[in-house]
N, C-alpha and C. Protein backbone atom coordinates (compact mmCIF):
# COMPACT_ATOMS: atom_id res chain seq x y z
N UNK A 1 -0.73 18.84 -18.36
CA UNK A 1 -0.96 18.02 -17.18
C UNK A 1 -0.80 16.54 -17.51
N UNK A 2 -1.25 15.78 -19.03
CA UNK A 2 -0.86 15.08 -18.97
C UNK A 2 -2.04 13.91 -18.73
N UNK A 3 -1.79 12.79 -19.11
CA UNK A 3 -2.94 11.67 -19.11
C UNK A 3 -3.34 11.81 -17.90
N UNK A 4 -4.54 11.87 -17.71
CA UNK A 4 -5.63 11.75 -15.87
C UNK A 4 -4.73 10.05 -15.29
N UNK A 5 -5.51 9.28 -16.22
CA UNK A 5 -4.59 7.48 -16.01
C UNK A 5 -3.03 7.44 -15.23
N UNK A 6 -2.69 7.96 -16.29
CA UNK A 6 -1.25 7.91 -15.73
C UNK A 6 -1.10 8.39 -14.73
N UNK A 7 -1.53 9.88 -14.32
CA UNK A 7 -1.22 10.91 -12.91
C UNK A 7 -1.71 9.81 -12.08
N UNK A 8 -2.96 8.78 -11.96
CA UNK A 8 -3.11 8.26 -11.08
C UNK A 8 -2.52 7.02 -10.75
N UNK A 9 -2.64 6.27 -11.56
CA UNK A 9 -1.53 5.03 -11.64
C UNK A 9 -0.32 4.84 -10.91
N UNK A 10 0.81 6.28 -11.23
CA UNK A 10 1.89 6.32 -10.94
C UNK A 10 1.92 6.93 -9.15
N UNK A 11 0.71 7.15 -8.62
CA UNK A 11 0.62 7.17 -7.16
C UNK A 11 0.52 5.98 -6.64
N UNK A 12 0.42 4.71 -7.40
CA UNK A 12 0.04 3.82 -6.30
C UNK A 12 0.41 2.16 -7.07
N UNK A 13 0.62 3.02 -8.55
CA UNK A 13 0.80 1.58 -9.41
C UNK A 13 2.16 0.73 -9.04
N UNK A 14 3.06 1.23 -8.41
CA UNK A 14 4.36 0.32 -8.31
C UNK A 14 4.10 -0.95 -7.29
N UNK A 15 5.14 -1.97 -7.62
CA UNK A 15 4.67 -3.02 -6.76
C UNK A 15 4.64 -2.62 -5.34
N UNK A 16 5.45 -2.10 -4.63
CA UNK A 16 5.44 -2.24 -3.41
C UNK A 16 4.20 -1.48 -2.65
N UNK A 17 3.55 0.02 -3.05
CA UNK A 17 2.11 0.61 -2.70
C UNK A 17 1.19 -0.11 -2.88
N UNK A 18 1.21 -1.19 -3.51
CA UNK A 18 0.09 -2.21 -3.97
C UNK A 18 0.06 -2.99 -3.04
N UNK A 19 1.27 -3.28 -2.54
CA UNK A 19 1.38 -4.48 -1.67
C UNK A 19 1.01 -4.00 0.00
N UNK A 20 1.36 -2.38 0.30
CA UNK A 20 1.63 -1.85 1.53
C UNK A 20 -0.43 -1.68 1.34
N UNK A 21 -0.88 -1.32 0.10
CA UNK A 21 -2.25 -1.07 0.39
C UNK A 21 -3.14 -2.58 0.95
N UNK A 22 -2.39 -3.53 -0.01
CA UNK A 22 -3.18 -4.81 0.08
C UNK A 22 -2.79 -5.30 1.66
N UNK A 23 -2.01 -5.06 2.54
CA UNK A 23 -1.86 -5.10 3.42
C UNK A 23 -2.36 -4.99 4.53
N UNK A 24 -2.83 -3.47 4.29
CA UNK A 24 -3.54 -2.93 5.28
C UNK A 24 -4.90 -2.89 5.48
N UNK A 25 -5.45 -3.24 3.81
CA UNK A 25 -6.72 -3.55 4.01
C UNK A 25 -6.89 -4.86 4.49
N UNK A 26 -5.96 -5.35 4.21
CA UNK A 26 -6.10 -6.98 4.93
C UNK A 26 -6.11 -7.42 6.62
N UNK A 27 -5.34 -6.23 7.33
CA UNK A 27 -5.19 -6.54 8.67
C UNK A 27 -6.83 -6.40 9.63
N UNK A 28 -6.41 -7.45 10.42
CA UNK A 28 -7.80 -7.16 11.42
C UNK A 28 -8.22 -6.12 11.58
N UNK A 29 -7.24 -5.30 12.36
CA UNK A 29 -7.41 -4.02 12.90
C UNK A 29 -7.87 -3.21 11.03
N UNK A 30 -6.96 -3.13 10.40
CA UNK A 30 -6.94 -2.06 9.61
C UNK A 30 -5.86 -1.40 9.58
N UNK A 31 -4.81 -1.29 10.63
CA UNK A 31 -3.92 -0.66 11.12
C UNK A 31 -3.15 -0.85 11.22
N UNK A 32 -1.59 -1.03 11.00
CA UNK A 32 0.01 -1.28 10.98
C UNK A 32 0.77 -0.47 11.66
N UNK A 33 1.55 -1.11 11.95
CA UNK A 33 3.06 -0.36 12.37
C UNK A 33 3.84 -0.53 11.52
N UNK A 34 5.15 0.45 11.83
CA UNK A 34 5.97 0.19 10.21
C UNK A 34 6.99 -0.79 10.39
N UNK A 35 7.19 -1.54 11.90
CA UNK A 35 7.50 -3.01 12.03
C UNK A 35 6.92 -3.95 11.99
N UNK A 36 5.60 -3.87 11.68
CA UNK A 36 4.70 -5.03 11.38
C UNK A 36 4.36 -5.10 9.79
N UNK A 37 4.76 -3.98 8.81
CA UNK A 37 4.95 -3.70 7.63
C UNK A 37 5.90 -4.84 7.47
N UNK A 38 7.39 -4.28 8.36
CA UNK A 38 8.15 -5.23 7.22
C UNK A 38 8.25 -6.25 7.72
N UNK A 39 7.93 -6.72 8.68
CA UNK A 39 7.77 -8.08 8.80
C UNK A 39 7.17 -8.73 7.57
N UNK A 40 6.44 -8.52 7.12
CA UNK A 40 5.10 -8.72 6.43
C UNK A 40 6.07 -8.74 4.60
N UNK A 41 6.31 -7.78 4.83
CA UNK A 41 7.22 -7.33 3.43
C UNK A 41 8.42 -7.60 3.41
N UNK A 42 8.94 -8.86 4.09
CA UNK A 42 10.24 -9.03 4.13
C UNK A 42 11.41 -9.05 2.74
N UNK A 43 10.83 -8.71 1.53
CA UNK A 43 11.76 -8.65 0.57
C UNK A 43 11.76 -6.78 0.06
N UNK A 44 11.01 -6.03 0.94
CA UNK A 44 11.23 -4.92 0.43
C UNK A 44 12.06 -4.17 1.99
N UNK A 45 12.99 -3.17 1.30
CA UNK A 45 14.26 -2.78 2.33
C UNK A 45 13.22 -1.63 3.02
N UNK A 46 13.87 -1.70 4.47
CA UNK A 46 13.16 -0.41 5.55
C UNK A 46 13.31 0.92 4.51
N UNK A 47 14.49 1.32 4.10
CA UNK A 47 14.33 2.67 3.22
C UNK A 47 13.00 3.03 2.10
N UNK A 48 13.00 1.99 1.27
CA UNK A 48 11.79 1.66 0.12
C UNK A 48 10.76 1.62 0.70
N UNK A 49 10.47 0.91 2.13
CA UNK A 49 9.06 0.81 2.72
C UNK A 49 8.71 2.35 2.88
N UNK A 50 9.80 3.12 3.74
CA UNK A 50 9.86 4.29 4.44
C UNK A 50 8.94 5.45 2.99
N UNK A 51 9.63 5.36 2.05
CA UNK A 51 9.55 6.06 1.33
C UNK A 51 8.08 5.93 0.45
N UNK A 52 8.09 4.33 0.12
CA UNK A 52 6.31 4.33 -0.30
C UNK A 52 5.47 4.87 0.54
N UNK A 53 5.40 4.60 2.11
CA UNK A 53 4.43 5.04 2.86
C UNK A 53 4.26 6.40 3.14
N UNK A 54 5.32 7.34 2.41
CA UNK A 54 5.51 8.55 2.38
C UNK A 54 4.53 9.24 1.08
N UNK A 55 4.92 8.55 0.18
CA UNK A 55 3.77 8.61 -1.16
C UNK A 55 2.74 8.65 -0.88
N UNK A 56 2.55 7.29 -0.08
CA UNK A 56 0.76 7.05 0.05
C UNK A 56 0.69 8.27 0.94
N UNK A 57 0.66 8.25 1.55
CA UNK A 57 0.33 9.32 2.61
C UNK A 57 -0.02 10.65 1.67
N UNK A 58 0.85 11.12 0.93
CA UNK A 58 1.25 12.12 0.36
C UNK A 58 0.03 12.44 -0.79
N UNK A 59 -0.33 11.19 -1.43
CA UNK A 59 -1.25 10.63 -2.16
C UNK A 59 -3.07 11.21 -1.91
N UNK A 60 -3.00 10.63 -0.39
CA UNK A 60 -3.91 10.54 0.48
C UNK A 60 -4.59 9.20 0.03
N UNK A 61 -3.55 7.92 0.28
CA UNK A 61 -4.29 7.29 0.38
C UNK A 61 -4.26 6.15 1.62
N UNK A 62 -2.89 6.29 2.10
CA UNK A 62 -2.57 5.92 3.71
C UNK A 62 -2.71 7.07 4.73
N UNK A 63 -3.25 7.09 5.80
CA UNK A 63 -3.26 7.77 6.97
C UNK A 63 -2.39 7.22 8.23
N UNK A 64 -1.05 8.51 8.33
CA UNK A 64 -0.01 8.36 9.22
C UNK A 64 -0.41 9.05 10.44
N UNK A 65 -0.34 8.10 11.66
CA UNK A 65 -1.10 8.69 13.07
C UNK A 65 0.58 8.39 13.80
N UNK A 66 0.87 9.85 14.31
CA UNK A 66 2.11 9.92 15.52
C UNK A 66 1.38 10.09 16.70
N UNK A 67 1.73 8.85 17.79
CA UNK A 67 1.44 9.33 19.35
C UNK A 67 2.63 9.77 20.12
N UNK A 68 2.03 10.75 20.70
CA UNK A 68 3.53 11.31 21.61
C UNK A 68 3.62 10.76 22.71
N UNK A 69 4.65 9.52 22.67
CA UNK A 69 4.82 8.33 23.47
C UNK A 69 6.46 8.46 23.26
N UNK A 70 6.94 7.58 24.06
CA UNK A 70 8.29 7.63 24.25
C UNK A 70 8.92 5.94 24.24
N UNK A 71 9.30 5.43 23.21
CA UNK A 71 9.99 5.86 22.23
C UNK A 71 8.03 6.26 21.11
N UNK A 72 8.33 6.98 20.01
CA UNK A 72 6.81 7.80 19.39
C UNK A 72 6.35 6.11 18.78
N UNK A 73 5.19 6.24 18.59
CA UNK A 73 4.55 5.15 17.77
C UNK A 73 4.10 5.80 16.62
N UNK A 74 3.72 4.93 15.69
CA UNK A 74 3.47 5.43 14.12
C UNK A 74 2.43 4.38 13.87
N UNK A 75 1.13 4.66 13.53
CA UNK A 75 0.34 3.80 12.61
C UNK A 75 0.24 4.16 11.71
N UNK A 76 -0.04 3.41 10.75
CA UNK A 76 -0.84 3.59 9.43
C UNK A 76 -1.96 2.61 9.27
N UNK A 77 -2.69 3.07 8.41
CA UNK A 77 -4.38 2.78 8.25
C UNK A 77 -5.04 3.58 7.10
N UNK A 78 -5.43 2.64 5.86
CA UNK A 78 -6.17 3.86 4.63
C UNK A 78 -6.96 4.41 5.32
N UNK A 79 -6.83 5.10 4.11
CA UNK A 79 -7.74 7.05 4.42
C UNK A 79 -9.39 6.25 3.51
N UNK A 80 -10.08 6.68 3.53
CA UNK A 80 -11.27 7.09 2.82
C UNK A 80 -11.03 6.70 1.43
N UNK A 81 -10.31 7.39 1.01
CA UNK A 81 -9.61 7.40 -0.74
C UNK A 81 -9.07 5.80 -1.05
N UNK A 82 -8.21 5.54 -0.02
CA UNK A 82 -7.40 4.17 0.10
C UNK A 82 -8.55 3.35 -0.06
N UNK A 83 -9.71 2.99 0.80
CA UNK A 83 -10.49 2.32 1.37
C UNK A 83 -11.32 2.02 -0.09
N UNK A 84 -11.86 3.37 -0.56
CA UNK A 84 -12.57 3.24 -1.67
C UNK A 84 -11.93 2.39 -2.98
N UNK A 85 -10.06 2.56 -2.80
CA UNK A 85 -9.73 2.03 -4.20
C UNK A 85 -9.55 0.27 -3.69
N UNK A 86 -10.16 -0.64 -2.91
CA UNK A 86 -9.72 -1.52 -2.76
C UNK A 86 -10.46 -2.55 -3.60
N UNK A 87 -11.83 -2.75 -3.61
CA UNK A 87 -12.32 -3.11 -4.59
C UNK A 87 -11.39 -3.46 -5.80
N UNK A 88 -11.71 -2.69 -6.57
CA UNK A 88 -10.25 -2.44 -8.10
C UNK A 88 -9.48 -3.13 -8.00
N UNK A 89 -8.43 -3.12 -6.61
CA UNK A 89 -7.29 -3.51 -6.18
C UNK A 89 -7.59 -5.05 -5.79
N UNK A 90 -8.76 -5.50 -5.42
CA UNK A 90 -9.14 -7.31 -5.14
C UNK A 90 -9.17 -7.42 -6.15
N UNK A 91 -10.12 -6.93 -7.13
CA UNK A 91 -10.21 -7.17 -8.61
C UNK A 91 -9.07 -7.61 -9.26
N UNK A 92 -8.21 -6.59 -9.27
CA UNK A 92 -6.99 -7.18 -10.14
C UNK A 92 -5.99 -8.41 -9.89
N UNK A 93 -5.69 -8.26 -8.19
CA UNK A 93 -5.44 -9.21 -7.52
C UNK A 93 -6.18 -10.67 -8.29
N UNK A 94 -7.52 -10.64 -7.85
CA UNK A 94 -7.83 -11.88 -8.22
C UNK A 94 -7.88 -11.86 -9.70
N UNK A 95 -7.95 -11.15 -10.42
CA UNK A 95 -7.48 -11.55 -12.34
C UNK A 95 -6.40 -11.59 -12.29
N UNK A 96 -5.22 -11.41 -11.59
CA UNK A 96 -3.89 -11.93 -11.63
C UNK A 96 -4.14 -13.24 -11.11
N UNK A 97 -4.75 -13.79 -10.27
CA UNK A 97 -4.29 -15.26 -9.73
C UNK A 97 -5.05 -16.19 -10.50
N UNK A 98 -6.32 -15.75 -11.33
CA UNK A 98 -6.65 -16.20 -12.60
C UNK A 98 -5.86 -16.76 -13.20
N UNK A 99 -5.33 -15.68 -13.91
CA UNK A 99 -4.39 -15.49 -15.44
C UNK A 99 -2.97 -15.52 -15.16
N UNK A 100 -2.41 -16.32 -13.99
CA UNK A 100 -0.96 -15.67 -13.69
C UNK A 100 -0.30 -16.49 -14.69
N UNK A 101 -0.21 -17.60 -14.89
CA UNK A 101 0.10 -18.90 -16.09
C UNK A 101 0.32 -18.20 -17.22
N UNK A 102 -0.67 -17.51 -17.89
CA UNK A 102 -0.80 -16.59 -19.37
C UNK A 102 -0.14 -15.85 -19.46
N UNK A 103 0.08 -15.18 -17.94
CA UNK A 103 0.89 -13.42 -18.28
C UNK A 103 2.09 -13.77 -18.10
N UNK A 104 2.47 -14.84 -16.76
CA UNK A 104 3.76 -14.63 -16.04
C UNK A 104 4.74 -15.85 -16.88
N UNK A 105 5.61 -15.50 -17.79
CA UNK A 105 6.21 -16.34 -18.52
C UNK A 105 7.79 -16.44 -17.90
N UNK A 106 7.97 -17.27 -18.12
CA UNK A 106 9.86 -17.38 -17.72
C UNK A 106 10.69 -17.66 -19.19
């Protein structure tokens, strides 16, 4: 099976799930559309968005709501799981904006 760390990491560690989580915990609501995603994410492509939010989901750590509306609507909003890892996720955030000088070299 393999390091526990790693199995979890690699659900959510890439930049862009980090960014789609930090997102959503950030919105008023809690809640997105996947055009208010990329607005938001304007350097990551509709396909890449499409596909992280497929992970998370998959993950359980985004919750995908379809209304049967015409044309359909799509929210997303963390799950429980999501919600709980955000903490961690400010954490690191803010020890990156700490330390970004130290780590981030050119």
């Amino acid at each position: 099976m393999g390091c526990p760390i790693r199995q979890v990491i690699s659900r959510f560690g890439d930049k862009w799930s980090m960014l789609v989580l930090f997102m959503l915990n950030r919105s008023d609501t809690g809640i997105l559309r996947f055009n208010e995603l990329r607005r938001l994410m304007t350097d990551c492509s509709q396909k890449m968005l499409s596909q992280t939010l497929k992970n998370l989901e998959q993950s359980h750590l985004v919750h995908r709501e379809v209304f049967p509306e015409v044309p359909p609507r799509v929210e997303y909003s963390l799950t429980d799981t999501g919600k709980s890892l955000m903490p961690a996720l400010t954490a690191l955030i803010t020890w990156g904006k700490e330390h970004f000088n130290e780590v981030v070299t050119d």
